[in-house]
C-alpha atoms as a PDB file:
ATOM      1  CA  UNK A   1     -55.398 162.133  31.934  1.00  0.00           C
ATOM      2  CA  UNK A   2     -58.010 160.304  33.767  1.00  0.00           C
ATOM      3  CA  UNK A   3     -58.618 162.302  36.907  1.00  0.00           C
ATOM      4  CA  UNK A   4     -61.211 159.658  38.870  1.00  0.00           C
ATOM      5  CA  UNK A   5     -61.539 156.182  40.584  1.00  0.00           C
ATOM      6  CA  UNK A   6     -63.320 153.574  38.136  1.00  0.00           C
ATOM      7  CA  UNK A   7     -64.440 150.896  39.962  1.00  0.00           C
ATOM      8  CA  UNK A   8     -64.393 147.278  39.421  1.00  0.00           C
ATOM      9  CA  UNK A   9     -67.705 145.189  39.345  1.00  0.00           C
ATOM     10  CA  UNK A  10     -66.124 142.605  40.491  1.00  0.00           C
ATOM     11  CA  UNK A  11     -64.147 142.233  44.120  1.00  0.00           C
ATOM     12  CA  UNK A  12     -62.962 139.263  45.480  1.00  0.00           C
ATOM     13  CA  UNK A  13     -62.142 137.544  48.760  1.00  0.00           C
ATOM     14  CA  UNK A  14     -58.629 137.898  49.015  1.00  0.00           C
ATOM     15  CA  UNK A  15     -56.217 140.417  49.858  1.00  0.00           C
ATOM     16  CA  UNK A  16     -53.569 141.889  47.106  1.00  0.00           C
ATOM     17  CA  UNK A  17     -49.934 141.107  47.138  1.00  0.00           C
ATOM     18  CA  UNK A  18     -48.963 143.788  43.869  1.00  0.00           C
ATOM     19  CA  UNK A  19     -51.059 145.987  42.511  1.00  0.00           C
ATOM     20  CA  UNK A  20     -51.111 149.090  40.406  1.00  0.00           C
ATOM     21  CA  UNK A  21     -53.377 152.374  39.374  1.00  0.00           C
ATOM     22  CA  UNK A  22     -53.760 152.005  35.607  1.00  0.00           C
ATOM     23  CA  UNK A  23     -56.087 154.355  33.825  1.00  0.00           C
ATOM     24  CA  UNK A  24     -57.767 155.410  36.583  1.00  0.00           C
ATOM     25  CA  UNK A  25     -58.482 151.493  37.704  1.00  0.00           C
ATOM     26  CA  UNK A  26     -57.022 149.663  40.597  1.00  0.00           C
ATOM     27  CA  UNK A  27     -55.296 146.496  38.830  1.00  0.00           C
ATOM     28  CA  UNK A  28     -54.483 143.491  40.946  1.00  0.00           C
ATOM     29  CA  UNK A  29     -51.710 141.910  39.684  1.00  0.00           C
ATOM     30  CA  UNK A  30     -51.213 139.358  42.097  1.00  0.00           C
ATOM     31  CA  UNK A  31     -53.413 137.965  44.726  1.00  0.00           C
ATOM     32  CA  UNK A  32     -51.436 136.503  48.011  1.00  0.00           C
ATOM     33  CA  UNK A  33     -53.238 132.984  48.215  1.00  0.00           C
ATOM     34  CA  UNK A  34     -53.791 132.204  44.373  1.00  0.00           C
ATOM     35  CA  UNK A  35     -51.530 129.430  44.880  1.00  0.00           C
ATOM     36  CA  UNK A  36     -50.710 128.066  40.976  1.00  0.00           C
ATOM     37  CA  UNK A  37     -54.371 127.533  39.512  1.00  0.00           C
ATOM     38  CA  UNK A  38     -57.000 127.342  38.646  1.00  0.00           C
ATOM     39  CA  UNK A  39     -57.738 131.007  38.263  1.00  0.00           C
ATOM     40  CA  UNK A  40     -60.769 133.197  37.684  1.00  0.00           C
ATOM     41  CA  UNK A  41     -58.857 136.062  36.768  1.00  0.00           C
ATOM     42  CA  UNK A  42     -60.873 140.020  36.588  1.00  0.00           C
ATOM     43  CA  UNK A  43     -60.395 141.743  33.353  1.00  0.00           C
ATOM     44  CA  UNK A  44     -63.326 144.314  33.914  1.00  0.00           C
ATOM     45  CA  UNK A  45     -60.848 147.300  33.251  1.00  0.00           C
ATOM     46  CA  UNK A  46     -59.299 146.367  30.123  1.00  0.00           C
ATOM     47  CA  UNK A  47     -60.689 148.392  26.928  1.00  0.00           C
ATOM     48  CA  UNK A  48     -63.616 147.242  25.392  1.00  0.00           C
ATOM     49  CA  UNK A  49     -64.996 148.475  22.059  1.00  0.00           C
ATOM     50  CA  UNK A  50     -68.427 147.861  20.562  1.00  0.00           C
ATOM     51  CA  UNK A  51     -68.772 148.356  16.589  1.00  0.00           C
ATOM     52  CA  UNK A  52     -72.162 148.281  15.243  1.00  0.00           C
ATOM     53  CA  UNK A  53     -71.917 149.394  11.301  1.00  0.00           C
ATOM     54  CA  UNK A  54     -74.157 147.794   8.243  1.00  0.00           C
ATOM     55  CA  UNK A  55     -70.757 146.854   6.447  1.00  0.00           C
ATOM     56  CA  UNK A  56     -68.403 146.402   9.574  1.00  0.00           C
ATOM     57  CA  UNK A  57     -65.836 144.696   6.531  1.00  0.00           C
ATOM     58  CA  UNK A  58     -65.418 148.951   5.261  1.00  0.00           C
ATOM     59  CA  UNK A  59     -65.282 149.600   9.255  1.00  0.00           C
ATOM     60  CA  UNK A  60     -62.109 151.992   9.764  1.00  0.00           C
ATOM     61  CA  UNK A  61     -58.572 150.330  10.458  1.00  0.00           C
ATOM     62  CA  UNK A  62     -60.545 147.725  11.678  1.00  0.00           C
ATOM     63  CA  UNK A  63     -62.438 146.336   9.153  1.00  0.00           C
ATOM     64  CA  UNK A  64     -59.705 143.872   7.998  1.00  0.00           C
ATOM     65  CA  UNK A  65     -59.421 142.553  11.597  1.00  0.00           C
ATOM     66  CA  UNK A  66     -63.487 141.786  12.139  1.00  0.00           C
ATOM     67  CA  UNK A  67     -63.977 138.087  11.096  1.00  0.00           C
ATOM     68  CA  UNK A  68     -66.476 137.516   8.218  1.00  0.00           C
ATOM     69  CA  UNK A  69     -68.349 134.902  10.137  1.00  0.00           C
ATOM     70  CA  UNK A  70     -70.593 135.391  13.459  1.00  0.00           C
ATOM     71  CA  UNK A  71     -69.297 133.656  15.982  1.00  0.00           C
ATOM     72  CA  UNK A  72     -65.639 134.222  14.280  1.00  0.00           C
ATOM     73  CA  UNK A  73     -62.653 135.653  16.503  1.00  0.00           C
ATOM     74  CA  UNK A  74     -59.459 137.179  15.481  1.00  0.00           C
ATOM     75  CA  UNK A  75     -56.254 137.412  18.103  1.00  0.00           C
ATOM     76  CA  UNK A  76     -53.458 140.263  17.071  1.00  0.00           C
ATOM     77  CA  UNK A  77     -50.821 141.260  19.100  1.00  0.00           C
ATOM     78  CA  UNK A  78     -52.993 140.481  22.350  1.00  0.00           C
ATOM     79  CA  UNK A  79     -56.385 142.128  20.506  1.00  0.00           C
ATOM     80  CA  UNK A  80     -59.319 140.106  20.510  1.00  0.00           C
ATOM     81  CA  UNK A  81     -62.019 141.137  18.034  1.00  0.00           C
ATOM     82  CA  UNK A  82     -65.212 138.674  17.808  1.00  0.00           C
ATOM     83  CA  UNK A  83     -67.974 139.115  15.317  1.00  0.00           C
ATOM     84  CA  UNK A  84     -71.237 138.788  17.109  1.00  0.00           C
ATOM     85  CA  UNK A  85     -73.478 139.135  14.424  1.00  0.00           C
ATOM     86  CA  UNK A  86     -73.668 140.741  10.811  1.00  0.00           C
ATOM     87  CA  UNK A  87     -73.867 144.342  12.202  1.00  0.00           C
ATOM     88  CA  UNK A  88     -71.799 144.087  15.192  1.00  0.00           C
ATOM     89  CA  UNK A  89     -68.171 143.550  16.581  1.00  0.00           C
ATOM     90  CA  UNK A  90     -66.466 143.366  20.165  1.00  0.00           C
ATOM     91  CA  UNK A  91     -63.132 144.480  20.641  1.00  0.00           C
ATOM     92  CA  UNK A  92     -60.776 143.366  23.662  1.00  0.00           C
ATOM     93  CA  UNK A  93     -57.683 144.887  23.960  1.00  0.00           C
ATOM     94  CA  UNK A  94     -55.942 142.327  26.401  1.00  0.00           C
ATOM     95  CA  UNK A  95     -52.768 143.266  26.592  1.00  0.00           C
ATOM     96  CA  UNK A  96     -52.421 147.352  25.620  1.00  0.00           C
ATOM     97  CA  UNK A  97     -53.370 149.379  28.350  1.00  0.00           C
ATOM     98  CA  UNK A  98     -54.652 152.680  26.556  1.00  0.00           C
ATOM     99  CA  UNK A  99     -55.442 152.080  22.527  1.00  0.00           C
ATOM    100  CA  UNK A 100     -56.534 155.059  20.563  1.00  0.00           C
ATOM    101  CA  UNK A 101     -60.645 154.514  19.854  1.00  0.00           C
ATOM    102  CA  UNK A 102     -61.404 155.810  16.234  1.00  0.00           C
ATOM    103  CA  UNK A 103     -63.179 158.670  16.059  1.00  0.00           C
ATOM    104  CA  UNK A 104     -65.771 156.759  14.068  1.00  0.00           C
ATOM    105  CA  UNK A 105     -69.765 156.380  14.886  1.00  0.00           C
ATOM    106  CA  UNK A 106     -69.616 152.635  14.931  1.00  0.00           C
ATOM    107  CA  UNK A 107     -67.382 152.659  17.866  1.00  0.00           C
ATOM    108  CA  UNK A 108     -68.555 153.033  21.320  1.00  0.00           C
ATOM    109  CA  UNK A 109     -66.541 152.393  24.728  1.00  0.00           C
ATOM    110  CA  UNK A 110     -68.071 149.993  26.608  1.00  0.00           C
ATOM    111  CA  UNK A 111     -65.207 149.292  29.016  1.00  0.00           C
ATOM    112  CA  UNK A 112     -67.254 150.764  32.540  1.00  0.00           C
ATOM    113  CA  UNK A 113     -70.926 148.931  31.161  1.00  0.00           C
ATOM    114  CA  UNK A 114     -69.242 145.041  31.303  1.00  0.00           C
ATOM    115  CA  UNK A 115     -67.916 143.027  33.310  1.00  0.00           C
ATOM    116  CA  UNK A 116     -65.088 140.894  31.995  1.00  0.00           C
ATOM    117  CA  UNK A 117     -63.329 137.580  33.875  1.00  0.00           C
ATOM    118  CA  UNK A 118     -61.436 134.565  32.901  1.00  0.00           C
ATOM    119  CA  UNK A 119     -61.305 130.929  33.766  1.00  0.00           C
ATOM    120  CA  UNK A 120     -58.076 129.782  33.202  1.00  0.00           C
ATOM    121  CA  UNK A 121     -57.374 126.103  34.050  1.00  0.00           C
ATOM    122  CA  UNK A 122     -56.963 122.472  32.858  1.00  0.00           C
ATOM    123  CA  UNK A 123     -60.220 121.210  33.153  1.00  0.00           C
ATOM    124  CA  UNK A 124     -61.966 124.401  31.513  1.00  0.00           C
ATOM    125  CA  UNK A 125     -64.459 122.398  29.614  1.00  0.00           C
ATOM    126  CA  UNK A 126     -65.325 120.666  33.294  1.00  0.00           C
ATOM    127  CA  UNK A 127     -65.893 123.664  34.868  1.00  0.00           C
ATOM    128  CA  UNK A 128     -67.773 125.700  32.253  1.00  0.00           C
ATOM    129  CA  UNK A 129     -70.157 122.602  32.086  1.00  0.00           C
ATOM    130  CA  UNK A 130     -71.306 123.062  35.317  1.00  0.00           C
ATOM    131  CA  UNK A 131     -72.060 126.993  34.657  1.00  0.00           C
ATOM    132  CA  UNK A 132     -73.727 126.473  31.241  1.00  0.00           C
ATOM    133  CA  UNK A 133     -75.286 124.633  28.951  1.00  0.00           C
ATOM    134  CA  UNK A 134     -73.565 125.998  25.516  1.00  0.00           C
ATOM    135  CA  UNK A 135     -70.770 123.158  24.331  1.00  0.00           C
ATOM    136  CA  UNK A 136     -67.667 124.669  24.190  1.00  0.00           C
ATOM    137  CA  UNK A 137     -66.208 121.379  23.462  1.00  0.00           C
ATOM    138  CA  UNK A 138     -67.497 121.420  19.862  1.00  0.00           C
ATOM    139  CA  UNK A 139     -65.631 119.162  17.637  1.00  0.00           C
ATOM    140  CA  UNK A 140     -67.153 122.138  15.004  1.00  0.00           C
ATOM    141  CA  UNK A 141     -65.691 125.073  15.767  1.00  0.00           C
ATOM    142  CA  UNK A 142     -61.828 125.479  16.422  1.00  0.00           C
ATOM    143  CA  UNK A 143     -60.703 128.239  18.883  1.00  0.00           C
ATOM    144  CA  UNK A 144     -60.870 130.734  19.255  1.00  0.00           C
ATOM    145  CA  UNK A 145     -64.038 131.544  19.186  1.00  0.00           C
ATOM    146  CA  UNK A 146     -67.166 133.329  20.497  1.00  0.00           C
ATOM    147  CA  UNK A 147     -70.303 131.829  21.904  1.00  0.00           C
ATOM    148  CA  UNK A 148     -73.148 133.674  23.180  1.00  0.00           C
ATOM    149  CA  UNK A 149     -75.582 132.474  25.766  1.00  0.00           C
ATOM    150  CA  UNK A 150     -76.465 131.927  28.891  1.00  0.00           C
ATOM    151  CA  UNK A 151     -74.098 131.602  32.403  1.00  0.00           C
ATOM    152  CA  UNK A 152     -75.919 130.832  35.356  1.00  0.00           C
ATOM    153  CA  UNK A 153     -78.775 132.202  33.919  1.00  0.00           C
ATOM    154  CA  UNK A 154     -77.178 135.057  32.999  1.00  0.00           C
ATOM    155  CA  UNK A 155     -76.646 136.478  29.118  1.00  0.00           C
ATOM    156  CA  UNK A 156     -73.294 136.655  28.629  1.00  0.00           C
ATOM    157  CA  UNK A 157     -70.566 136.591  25.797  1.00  0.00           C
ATOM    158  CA  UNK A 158     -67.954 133.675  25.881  1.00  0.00           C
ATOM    159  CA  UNK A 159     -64.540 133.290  24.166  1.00  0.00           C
ATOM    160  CA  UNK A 160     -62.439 130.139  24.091  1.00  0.00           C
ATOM    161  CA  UNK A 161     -58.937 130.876  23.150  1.00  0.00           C
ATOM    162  CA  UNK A 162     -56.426 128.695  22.202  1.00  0.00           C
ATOM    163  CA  UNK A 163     -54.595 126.164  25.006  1.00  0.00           C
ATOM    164  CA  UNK A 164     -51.658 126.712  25.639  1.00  0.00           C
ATOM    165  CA  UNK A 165     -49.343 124.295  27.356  1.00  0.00           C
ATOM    166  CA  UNK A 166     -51.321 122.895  30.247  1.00  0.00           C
ATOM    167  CA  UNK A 167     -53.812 125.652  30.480  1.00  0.00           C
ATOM    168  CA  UNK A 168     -57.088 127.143  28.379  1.00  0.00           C
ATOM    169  CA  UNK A 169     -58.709 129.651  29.145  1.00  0.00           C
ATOM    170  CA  UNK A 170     -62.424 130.950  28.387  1.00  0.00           C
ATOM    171  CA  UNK A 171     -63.275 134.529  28.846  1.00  0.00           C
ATOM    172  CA  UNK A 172     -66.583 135.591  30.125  1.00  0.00           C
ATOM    173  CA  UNK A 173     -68.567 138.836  29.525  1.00  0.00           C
ATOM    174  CA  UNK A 174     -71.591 140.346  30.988  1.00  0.00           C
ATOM    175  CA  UNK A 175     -73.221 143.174  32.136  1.00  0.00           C
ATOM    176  CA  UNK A 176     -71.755 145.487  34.781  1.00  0.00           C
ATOM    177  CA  UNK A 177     -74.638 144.992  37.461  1.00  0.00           C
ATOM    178  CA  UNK A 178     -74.059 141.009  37.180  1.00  0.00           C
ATOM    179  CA  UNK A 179     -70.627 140.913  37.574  1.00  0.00           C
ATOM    180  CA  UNK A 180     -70.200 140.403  41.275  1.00  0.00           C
ATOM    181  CA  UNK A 181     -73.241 137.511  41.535  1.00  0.00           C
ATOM    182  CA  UNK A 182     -71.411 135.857  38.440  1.00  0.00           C
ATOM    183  CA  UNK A 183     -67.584 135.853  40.421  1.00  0.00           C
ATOM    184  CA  UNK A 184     -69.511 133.988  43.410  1.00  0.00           C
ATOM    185  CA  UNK A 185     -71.340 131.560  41.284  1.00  0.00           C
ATOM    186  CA  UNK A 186     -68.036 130.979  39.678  1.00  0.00           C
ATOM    187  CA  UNK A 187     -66.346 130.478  42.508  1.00  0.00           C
ATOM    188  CA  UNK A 188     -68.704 128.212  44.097  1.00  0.00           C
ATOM    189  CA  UNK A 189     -69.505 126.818  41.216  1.00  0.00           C
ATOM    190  CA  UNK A 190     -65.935 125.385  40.681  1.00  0.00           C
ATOM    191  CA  UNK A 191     -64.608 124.914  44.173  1.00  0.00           C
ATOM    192  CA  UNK A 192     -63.779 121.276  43.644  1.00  0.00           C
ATOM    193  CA  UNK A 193     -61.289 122.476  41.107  1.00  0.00           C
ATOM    194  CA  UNK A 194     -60.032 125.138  44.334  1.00  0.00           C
ATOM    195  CA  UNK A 195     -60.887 127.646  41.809  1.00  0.00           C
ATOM    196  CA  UNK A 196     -59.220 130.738  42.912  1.00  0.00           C
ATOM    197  CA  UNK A 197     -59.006 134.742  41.907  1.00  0.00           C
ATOM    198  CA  UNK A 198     -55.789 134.719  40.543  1.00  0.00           C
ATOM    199  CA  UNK A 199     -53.732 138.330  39.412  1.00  0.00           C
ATOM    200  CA  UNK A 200     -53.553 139.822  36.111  1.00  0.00           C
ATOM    201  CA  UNK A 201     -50.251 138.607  35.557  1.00  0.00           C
ATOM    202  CA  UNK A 202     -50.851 135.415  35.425  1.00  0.00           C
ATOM    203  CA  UNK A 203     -53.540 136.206  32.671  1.00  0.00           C
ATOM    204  CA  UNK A 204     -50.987 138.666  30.841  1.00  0.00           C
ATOM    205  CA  UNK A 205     -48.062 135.589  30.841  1.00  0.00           C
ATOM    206  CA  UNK A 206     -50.169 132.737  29.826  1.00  0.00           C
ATOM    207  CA  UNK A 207     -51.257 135.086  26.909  1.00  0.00           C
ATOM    208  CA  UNK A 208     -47.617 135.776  25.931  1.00  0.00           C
ATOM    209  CA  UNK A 209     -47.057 132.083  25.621  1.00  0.00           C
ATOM    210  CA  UNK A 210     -45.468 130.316  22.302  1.00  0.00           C
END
């Protein structure tokens, strides 16, 4: 039982409508002006795993999941695991609230060290433009997968997922101490598109999507 207040990097203008206590996080589910998109949604308190092993394919239940590839992504039942080079993993649980981390030395919780948001909108590839120079458009690489690179200046890692119906989104990853400058870049950054936080419902939903 957690028995403290983890706090989000990442706070935004406008005032909650729902909201809940989840693992010791406060969770905005719904903001009251996020209107129907764009969104730049905060994930910073969903579980992240790092997995740093010299044969990450042998890695415990996991090692079937971790694609063979760098830059490879795998999406399971609202899991994201992205291979970010040949020693090292990510692991983004999405949708489950409190998974069960192997007790395992290549596994290290990393969920209070990043920041995590996502862009979710029609005009993604617009928008990221404007924020980085990586090509997420590539006519090479079908999503999703995982870029990493800069975001207004900053190092970051970056998943595209799949679209679904009118909507993509790209997930963005950084560390903790950025994560505030990087929501008002964002923000700003996008405006024309009235870019707006949005809950983590509407995240949650869009993921669900056939």
């Amino acid at each position: 039982m957690v028995m403290y207040n983890r706090r989000s990097p990442v706070k935004y203008p406008s005032l909650p409508r729902k909201k809940e206590i989840r693992d010791g996080w406060e969770v905005v589910l719904e903001y009251r002006d996020q209107g129907t998109g764009p969104f730049l949604i905060d994930l910073s308190h969903i579980p992240k795993w790092d997995v740093q092993d010299a044969r990450l394919s042998n890695v415990e239940s996991w090692g079937e999941l971790i694609p063979v590839l760098p830059g490879g992504c795998t999406v399971q039942n609202g899991t994201l695991v992205s291979r970010m080079n040949p020693t090292q993993a990510v692991i983004w649980h999405l949708l489950q609230a409190d998974p069960v981390m192997p007790q395992y030395p290549a596994f290290t919780d990393v969920t209070d060290a990043c920041a995590l948001m996502a862009v979710l909108a029609k005009d993604v590839f617009a928008i990221m433009e404007k924020v980085t120079p990586l090509d997420l458009s590539t006519p090479s690489k079908k999503p999703p997968f995982l870029l990493q690179g800069p975001v207004l200046r900053v190092r970051c890692q970056i998943v595209l997922l799949d679209r679904k119906g009118e909507y993509m989104a790209v997930l963005i990853a950084c560390s903790r101490g950025f994560g505030q400058s990087m929501t008002e870049a964002l923000l700003d950054a996008a405006k024309e598109w009235d870019l707006r936080p949005g809950g983590e419902t509407v995240f949650r939903d869009w993921l669900k999507e056939e």
